[in-house]
Protein backbone atom coordinates (compact mmCIF):
# COMPACT_ATOMS: atom_id res chain seq x y z
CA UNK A 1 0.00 0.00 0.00
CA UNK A 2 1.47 3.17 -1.13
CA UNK A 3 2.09 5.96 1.79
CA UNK A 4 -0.73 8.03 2.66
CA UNK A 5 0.49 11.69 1.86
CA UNK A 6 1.30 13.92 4.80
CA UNK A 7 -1.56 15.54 6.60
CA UNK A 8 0.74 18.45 7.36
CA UNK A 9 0.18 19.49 3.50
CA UNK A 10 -3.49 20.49 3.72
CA UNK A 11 -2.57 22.85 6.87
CA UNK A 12 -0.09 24.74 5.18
CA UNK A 13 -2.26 24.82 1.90
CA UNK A 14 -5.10 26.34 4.07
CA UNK A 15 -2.37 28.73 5.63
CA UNK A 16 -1.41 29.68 2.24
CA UNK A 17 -4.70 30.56 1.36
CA UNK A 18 -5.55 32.70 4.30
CA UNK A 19 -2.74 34.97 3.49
CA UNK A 20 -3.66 34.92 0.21
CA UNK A 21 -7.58 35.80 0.50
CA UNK A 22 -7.32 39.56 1.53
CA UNK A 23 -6.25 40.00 -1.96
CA UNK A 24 -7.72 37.59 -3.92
CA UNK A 25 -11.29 36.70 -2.10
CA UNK A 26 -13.43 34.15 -3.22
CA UNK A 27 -13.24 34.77 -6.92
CA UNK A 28 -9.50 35.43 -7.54
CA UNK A 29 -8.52 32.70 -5.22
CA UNK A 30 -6.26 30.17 -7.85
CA UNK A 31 -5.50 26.98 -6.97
CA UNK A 32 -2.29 27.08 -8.79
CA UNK A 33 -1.33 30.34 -6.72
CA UNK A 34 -1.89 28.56 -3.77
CA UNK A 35 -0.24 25.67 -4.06
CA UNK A 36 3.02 27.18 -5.41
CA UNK A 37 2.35 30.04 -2.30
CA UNK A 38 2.75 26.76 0.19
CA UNK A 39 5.21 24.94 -2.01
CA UNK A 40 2.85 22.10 -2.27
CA UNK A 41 1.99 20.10 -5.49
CA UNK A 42 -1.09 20.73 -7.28
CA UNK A 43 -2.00 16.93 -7.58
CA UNK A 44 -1.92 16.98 -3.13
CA UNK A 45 -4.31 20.37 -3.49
CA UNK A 46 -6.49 17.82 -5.17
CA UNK A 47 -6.02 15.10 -3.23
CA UNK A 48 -7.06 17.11 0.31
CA UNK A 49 -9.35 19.24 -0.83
CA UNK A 50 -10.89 17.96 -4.55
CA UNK A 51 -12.81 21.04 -5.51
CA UNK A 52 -11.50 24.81 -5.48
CA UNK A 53 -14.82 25.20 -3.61
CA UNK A 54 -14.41 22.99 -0.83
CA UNK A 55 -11.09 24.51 -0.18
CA UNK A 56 -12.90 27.76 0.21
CA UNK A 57 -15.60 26.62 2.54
CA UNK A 58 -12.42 24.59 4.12
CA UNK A 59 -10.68 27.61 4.63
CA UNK A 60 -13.65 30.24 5.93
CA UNK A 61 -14.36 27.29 8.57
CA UNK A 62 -11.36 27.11 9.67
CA UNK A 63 -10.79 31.02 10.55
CA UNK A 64 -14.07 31.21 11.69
CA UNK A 65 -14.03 27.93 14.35
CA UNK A 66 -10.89 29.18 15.84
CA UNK A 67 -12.45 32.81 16.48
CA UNK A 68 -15.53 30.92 17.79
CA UNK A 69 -13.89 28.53 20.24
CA UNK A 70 -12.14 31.51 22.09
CA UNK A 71 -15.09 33.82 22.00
CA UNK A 72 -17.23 31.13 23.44
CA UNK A 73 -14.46 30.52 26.75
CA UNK A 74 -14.42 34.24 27.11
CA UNK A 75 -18.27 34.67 27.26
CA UNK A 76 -18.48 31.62 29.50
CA UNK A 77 -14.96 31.18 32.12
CA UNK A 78 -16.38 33.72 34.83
CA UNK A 79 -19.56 34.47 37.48
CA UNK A 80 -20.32 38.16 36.58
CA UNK A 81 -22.49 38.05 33.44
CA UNK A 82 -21.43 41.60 32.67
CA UNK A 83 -17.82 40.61 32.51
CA UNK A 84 -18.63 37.97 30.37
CA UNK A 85 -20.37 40.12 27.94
CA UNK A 86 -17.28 42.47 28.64
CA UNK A 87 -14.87 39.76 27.83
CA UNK A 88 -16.37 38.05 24.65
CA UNK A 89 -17.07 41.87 23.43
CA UNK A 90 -13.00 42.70 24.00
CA UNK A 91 -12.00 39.81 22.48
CA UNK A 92 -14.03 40.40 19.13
CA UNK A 93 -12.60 44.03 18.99
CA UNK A 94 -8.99 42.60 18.94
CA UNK A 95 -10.24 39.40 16.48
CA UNK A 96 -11.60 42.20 14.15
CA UNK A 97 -8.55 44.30 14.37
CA UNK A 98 -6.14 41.34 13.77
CA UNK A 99 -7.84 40.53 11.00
CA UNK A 100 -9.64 43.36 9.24
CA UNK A 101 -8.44 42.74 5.90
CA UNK A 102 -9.57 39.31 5.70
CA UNK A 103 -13.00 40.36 7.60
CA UNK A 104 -13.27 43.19 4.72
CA UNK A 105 -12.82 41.23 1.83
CA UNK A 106 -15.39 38.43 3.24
CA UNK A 107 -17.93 41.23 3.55
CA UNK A 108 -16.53 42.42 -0.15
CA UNK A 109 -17.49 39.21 -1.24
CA UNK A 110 -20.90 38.85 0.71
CA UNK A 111 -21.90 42.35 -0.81
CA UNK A 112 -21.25 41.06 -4.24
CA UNK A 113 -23.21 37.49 -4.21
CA UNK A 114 -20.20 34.90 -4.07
CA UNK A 115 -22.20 32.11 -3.28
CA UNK A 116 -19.59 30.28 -1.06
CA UNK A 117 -19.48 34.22 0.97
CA UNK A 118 -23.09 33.91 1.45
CA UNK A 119 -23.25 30.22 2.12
CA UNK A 120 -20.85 30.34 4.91
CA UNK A 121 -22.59 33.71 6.33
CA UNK A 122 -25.62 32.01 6.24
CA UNK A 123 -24.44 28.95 8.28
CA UNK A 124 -22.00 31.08 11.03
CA UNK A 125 -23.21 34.28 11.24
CA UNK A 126 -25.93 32.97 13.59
CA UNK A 127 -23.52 31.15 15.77
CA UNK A 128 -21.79 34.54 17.69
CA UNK A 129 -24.26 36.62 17.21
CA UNK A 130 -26.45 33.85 19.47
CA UNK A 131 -24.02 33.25 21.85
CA UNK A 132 -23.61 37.57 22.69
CA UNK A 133 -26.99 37.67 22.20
CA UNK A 134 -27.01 35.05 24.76
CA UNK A 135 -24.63 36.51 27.01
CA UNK A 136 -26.57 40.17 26.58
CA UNK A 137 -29.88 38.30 27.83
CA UNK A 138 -27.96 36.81 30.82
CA UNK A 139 -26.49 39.99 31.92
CA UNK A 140 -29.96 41.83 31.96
CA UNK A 141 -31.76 38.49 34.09
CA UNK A 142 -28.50 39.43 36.50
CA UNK A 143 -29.66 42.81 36.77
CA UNK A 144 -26.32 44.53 35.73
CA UNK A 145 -27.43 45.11 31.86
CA UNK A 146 -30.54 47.35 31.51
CA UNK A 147 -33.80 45.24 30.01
CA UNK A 148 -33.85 47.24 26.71
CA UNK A 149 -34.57 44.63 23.66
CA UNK A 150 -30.83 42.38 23.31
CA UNK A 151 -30.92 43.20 19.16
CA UNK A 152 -30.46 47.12 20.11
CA UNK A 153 -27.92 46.16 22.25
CA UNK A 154 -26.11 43.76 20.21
CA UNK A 155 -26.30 47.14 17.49
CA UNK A 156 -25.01 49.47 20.03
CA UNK A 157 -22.01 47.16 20.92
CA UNK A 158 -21.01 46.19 17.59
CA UNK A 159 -21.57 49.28 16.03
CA UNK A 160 -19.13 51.30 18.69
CA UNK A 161 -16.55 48.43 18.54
CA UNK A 162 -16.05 46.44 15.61
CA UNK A 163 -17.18 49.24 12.81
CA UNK A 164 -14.41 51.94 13.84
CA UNK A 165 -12.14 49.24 13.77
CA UNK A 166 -13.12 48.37 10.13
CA UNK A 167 -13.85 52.01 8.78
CA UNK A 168 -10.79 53.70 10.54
CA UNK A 169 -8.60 51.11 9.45
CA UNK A 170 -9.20 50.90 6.55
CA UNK A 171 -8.83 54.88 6.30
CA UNK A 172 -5.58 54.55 7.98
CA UNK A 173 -4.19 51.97 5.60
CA UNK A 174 -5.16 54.11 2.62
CA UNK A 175 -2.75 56.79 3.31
CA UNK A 176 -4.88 59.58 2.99
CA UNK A 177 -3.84 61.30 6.01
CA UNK A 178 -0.61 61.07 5.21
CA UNK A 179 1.86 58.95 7.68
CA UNK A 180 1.53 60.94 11.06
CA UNK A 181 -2.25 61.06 10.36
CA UNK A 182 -2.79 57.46 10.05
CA UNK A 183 -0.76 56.80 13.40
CA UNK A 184 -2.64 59.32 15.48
CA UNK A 185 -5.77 57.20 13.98
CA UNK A 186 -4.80 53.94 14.85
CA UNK A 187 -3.97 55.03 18.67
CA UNK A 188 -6.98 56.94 18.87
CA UNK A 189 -9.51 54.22 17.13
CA UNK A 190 -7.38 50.61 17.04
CA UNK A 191 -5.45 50.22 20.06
CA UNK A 192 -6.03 48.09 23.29
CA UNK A 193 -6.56 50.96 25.39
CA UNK A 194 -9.02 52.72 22.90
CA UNK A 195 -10.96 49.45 22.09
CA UNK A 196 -11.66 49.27 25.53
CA UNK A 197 -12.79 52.67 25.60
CA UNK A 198 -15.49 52.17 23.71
CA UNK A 199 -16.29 48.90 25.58
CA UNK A 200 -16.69 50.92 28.69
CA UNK A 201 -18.39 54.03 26.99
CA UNK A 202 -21.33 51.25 25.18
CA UNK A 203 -21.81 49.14 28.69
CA UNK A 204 -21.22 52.02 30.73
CA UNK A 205 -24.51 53.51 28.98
CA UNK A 206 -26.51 50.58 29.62
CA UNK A 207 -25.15 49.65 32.60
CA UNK A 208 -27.84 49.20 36.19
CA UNK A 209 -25.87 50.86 38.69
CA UNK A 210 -25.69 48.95 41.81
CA UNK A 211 -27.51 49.85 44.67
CA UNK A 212 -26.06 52.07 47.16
CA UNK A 213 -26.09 50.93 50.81
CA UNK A 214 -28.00 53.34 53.15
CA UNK A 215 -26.33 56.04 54.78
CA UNK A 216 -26.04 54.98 58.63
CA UNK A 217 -27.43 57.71 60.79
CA UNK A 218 -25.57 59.26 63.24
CA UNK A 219 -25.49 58.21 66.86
CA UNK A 220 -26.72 61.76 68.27
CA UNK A 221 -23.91 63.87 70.20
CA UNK A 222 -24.01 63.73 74.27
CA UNK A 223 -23.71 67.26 75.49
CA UNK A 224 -20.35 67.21 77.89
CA UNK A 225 -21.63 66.88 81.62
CA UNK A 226 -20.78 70.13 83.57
CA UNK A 227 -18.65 69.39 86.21
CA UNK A 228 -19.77 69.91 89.89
């Protein structure tokens, strides 16, 4: 029986692909291209993989399952159901920023029809948005979230976190501000500290504030005896 080629070939074929879809997307992705990007031969693309398709679908799962599997443990490791909204919402800001290029050409492609875009949209998008939606609901039954309806929420959230992150980087990476312009943007709208910002600002507007403890009254004053 002949040796079964090395499974180590379809992870650095999907690796080559990832760097390559920024620039490509789902259209412009070439088999050829990626085989020669992760010095593999075409006949082992083949092999792993079959169709340029399923190497598509292969490679959007694979992104997308690692994202999910550490959004889910942040959302879920701690007591506070604020802090896990907190902590699932901070880790989507940085997944966003790490990979905003790759996140804007899937939405490129969504926008324009690609039907393996949409098909994997159609089958994921659900997933996250459930479990924060999830993780929303549980932090207003704790009584630390106000009870406004979750989808607002969810809107608020990712529209003060993840869309400055897309729109101001991609603003910054076009050079139109010229170099000192694009750093002062990416401090102000893409770093930790500012991502967080905006974490604080979105919850901090929603937030129940806890209940203050009553003010003890004061023992009343004995007037000093006078002294015989």
């Amino acid at each position: 029986m002949p040796p079964r080629p090395s499974q180590n070939l379809d992870q650095a074929l999907l690796a080559a692909g990832v760097a390559l879809f920024p620039k490509r997307g789902c259209a412009g992705l070439a088999v050829r291209e990626v085989a020669e990007s992760a010095g593999v031969n075409l006949g082992m693309f083949h092999y792993h993989f079959k169709t340029r398709e399923a190497f598509l679908r292969a490679l959007l799962q694979q992104v997308y399952e690692g994202m999910y599997s550490q959004l889910a443990y942040e959302g879920g490791h701690g007591d506070d159901a604020l802090e896990n909204l907190r902590g699932a919402v901070r880790f989507m800001g940085r997944f966003v920023r790490a990979n905003r290029p790759f996140i804007t050409r899937l939405m490129a492609d969504m926008a324009s029809g690609e039907p393996v875009a949409l098909e994997f949209a159609r089958a994921n998008m659900p997933r996250h948005l459930g479990m924060v939606h999830a993780l929303i609901v549980a932090a207003q039954k704790s009584g630390r979230l106000a009870p406004v309806p979750p989808v607002q929420v969810l809107g608020l959230v990712a529209g003060s976190i993840a869309m400055p992150i897309l729109f101001g980087g991609a603003v910054a990476a076009s050079g139109v501000l010229g170099e000192a312009g694009s750093r002062e943007l990416e401090a102000t709208l893409l770093s930790d500290a500012a991502i967080d910002q905006r974490i604080d600002l979105a919850l901090g507007a929603l937030a129940v504030p806890s209940p203050k403890a009553p003010k003890r009254r004061a023992a009343p004053r004995k007037s000093p005896r006078s002294k015989p």
